[in-house]
PDB file of N, CA and C in Angstrom:
ATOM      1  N   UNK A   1     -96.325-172.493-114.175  1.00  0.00           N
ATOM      2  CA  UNK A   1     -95.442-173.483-113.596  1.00  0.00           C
ATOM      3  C   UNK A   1     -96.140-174.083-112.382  1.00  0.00           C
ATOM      4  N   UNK A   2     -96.084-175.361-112.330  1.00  0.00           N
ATOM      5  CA  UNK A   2     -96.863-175.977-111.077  1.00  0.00           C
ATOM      6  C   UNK A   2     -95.819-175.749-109.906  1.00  0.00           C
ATOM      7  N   UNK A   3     -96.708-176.053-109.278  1.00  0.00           N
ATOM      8  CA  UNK A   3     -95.210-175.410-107.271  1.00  0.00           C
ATOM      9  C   UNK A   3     -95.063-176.922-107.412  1.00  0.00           C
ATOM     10  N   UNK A   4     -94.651-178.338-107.984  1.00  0.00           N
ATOM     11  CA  UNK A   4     -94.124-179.070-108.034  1.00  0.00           C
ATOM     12  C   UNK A   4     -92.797-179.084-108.463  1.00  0.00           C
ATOM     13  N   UNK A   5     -93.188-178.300-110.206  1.00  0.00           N
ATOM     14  CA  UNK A   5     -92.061-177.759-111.047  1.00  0.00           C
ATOM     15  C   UNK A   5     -90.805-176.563-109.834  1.00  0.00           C
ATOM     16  N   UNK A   6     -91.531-175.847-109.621  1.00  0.00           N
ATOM     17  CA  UNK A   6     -91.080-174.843-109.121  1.00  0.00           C
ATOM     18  C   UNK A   6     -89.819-175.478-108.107  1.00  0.00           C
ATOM     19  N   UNK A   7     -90.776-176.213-107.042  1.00  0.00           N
ATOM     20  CA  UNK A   7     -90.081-176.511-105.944  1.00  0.00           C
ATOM     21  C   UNK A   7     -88.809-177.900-106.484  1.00  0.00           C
ATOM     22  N   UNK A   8     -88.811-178.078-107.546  1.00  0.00           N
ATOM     23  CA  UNK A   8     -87.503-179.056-107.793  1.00  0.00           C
ATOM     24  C   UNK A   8     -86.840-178.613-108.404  1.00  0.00           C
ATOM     25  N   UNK A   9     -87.136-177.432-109.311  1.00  0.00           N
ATOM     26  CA  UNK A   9     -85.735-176.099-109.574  1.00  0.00           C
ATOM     27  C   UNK A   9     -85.654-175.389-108.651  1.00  0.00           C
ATOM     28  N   UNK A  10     -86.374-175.606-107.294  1.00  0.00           N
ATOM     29  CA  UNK A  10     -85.508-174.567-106.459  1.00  0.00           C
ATOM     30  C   UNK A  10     -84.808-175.735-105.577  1.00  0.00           C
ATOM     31  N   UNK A  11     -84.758-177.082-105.898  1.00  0.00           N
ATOM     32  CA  UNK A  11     -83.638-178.164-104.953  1.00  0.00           C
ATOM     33  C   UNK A  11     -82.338-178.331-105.513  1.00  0.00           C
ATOM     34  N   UNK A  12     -82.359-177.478-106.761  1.00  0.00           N
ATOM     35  CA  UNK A  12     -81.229-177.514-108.079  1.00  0.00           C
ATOM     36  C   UNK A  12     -79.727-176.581-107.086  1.00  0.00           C
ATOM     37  N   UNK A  13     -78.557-176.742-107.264  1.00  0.00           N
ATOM     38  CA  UNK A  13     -78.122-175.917-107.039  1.00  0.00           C
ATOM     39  C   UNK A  13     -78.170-174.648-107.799  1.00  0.00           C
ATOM     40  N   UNK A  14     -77.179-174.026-107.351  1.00  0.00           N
ATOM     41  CA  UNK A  14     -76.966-172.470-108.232  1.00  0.00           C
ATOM     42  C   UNK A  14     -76.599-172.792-109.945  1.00  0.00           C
ATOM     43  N   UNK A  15     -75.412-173.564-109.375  1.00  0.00           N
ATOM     44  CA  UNK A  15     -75.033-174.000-110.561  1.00  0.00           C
ATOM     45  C   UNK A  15     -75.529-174.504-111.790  1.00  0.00           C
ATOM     46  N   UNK A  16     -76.225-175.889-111.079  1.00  0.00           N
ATOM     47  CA  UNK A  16     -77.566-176.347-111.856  1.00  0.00           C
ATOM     48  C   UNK A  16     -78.116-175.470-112.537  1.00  0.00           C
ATOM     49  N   UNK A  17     -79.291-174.687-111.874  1.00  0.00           N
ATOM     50  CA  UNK A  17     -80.181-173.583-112.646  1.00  0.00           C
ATOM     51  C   UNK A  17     -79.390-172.942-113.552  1.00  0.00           C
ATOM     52  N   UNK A  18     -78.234-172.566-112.950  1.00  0.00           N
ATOM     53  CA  UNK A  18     -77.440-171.684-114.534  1.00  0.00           C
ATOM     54  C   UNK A  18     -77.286-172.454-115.841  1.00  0.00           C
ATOM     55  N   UNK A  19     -77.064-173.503-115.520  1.00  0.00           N
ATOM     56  CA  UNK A  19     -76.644-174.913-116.596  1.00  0.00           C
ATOM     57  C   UNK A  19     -78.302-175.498-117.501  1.00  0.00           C
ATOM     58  N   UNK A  20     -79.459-175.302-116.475  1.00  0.00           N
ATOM     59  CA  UNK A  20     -80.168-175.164-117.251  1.00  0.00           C
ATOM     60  C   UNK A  20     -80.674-174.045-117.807  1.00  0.00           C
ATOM     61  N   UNK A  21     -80.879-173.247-117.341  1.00  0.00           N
ATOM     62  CA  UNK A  21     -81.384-171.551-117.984  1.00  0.00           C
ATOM     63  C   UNK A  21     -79.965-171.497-119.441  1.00  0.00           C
ATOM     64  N   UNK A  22     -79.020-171.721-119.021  1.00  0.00           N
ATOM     65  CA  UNK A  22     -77.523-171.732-120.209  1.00  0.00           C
ATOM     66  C   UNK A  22     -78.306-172.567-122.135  1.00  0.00           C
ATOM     67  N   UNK A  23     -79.279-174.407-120.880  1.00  0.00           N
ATOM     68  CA  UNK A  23     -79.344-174.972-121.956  1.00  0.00           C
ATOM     69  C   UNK A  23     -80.650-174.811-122.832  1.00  0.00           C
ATOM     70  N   UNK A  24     -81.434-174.016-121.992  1.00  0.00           N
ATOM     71  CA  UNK A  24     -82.942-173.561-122.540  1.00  0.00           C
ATOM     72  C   UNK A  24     -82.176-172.929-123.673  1.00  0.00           C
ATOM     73  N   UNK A  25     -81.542-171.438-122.954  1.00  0.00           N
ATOM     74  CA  UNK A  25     -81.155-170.046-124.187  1.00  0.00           C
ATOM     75  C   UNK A  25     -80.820-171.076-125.199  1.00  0.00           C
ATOM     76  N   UNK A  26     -79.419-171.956-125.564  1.00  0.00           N
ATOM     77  CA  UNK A  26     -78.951-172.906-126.338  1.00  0.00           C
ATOM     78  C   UNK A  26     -80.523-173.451-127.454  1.00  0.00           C
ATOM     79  N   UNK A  27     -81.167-173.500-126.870  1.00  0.00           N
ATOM     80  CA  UNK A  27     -82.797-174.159-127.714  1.00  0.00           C
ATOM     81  C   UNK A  27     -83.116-173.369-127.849  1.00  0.00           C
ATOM     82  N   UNK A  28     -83.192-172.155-127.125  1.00  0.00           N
ATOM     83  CA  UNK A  28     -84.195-171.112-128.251  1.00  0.00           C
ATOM     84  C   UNK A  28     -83.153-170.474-129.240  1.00  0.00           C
ATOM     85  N   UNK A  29     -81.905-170.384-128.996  1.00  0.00           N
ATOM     86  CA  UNK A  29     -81.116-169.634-129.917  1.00  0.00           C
ATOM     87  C   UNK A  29     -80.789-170.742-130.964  1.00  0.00           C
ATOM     88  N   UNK A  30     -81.157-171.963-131.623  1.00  0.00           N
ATOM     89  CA  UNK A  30     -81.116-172.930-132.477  1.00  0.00           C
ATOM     90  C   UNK A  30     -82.239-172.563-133.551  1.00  0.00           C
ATOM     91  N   UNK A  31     -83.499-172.095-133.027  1.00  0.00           N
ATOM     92  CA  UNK A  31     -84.580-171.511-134.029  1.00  0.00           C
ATOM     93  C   UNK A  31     -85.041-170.104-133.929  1.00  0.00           C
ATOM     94  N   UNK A  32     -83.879-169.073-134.419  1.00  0.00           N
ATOM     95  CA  UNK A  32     -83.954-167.650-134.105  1.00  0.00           C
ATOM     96  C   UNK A  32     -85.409-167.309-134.889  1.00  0.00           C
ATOM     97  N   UNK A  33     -85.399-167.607-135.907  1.00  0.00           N
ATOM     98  CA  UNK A  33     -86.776-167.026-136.651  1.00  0.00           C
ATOM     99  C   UNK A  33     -88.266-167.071-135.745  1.00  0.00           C
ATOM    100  N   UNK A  34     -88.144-167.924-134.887  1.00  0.00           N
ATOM    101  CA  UNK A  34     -89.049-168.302-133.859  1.00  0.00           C
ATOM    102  C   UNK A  34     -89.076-167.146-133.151  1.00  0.00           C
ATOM    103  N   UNK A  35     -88.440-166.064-132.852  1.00  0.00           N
ATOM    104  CA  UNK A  35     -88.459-165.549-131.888  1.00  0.00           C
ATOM    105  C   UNK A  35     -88.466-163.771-133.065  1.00  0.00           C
ATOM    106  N   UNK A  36     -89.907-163.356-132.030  1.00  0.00           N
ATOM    107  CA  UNK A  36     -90.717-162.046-132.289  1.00  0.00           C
ATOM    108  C   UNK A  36     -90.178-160.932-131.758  1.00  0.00           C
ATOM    109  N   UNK A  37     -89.830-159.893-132.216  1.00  0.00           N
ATOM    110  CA  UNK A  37     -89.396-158.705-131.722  1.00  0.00           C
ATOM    111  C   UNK A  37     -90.727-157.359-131.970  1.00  0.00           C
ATOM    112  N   UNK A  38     -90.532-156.458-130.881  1.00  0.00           N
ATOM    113  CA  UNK A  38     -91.643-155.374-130.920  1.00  0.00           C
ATOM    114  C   UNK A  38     -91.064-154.802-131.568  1.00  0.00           C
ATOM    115  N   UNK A  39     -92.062-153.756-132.431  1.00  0.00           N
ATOM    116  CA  UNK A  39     -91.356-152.630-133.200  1.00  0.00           C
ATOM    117  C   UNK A  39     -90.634-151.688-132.535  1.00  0.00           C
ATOM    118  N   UNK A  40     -90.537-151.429-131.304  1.00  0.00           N
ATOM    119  CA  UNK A  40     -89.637-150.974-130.432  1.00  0.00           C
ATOM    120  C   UNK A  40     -88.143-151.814-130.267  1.00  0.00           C
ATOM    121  N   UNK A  41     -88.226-153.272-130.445  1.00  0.00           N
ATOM    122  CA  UNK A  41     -86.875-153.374-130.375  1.00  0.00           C
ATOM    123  C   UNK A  41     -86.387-153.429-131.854  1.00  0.00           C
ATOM    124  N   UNK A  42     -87.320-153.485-132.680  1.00  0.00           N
ATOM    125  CA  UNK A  42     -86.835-153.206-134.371  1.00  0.00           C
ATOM    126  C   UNK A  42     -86.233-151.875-134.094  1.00  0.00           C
ATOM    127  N   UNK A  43     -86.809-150.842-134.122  1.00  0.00           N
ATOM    128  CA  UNK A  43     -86.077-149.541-134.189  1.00  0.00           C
ATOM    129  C   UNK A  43     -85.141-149.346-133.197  1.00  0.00           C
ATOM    130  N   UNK A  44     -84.875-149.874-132.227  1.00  0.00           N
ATOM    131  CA  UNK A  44     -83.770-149.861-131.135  1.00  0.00           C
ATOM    132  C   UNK A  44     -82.468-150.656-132.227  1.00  0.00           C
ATOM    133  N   UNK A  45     -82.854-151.796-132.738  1.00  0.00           N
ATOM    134  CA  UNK A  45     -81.591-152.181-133.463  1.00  0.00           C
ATOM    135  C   UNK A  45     -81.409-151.178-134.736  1.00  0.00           C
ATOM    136  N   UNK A  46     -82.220-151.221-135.110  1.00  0.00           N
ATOM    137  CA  UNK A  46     -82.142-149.953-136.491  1.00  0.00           C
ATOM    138  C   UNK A  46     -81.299-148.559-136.074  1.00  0.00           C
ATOM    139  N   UNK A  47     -81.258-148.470-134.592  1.00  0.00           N
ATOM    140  CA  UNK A  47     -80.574-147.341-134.099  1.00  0.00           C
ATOM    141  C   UNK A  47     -79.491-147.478-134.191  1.00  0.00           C
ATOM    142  N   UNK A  48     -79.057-148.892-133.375  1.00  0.00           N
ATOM    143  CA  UNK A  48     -77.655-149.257-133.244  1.00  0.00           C
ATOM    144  C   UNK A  48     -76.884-149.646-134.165  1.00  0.00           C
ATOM    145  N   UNK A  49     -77.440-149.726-135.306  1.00  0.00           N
ATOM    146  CA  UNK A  49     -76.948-150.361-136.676  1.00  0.00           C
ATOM    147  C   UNK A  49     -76.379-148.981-137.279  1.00  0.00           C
ATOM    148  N   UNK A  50     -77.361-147.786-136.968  1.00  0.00           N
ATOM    149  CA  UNK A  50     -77.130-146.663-137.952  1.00  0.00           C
ATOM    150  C   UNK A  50     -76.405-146.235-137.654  1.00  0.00           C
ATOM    151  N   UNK A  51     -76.051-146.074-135.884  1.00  0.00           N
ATOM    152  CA  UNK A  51     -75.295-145.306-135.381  1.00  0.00           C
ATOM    153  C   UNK A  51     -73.625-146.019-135.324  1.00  0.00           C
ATOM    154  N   UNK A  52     -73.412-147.675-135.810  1.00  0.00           N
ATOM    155  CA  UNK A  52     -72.360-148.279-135.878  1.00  0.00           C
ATOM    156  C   UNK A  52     -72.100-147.928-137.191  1.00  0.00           C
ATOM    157  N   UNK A  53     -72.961-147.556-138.296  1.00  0.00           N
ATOM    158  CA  UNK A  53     -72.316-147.689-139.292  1.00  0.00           C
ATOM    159  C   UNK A  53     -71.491-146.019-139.616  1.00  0.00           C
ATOM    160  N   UNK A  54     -72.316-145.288-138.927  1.00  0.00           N
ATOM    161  CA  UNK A  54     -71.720-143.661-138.384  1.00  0.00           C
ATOM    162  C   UNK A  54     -70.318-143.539-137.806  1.00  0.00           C
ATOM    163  N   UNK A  55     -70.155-144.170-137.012  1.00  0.00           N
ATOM    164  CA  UNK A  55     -68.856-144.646-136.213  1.00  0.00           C
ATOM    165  C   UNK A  55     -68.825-145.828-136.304  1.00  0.00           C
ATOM    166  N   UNK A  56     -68.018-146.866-137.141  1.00  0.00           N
ATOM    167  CA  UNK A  56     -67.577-147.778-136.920  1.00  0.00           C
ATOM    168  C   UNK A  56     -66.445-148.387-135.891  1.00  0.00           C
ATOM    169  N   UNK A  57     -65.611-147.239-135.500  1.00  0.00           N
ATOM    170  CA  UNK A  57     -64.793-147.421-134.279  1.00  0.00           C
ATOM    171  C   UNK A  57     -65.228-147.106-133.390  1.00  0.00           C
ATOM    172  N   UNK A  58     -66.126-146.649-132.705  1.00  0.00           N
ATOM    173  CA  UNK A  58     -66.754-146.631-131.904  1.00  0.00           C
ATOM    174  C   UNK A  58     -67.018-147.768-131.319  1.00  0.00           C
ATOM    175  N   UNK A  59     -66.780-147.289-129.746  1.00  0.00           N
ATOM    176  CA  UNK A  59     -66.842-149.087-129.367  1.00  0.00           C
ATOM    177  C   UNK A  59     -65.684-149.846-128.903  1.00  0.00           C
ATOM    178  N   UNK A  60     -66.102-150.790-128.485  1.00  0.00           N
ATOM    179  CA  UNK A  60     -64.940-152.496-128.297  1.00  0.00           C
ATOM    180  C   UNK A  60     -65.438-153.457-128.309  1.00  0.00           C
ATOM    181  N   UNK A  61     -64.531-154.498-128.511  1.00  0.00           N
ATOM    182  CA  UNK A  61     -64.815-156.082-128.343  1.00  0.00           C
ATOM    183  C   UNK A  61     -65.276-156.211-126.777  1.00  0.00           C
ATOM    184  N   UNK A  62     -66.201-157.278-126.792  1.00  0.00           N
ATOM    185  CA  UNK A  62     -66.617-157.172-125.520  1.00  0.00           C
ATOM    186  C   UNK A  62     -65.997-157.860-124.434  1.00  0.00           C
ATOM    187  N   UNK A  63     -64.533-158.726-125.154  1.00  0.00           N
ATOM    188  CA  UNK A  63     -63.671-158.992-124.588  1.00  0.00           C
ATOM    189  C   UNK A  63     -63.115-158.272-123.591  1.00  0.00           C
ATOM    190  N   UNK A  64     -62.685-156.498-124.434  1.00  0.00           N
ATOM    191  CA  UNK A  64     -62.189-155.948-123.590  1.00  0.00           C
ATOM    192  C   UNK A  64     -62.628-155.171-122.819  1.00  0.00           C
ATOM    193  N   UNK A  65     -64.124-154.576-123.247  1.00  0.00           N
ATOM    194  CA  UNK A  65     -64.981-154.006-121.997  1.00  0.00           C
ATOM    195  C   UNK A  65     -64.905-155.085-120.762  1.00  0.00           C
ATOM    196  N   UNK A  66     -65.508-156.020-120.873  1.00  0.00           N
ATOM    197  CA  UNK A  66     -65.628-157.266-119.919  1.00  0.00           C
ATOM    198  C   UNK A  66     -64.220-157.012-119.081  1.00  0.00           C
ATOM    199  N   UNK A  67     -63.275-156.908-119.359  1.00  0.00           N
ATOM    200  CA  UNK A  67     -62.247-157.038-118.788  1.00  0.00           C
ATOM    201  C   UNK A  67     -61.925-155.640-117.912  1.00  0.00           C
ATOM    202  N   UNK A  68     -62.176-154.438-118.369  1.00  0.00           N
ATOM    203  CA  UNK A  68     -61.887-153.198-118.035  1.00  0.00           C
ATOM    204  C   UNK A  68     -63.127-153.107-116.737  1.00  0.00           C
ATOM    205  N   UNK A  69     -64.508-154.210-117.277  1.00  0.00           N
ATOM    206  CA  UNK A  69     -65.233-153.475-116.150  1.00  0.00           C
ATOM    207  C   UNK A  69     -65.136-154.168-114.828  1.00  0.00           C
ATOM    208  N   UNK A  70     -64.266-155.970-115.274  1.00  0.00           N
ATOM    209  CA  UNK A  70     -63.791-156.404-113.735  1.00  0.00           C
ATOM    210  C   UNK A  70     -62.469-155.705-113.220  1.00  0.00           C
ATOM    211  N   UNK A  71     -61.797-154.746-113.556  1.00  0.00           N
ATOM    212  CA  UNK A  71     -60.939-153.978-112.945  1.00  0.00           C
ATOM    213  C   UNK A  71     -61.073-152.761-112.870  1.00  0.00           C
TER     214      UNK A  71
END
């Protein structure tokens, strides 16, 4: 990143930067196949898959974690 780049996302507000970092993720999550995983996070999901399909109730919507962990 040039300290040109740099220094005019750092004149952005807070807000701003979130709104762009929000609209980057938005572009990379449009071409998932694009995006490489280590065999470490292969077997990390392979974990979580095995171990959801072990316990399927296990767990919550993240609705309601989210909610339990702002109170």
């Amino acid at each position: 990143m040039t300290t040109l780049a740099k220094a005019e996302l750092l004149s952005l507000s807070v807000s701003e930067r979130i709104q762009l970092v929000e609209d980057i993720w938005d572009m990379i999550t449009e071409a998932p196949e694009t995006i490489q995983l280590t065999d470490q996070q292969k077997s990390e999901i392979d974990r979580r898959l095995d171990a959801y399909a072990l316990n399927p109730d296990e767990g919550g919507e993240w609705s309601v974690v989210r909610e339990r962990i702002r109170s």
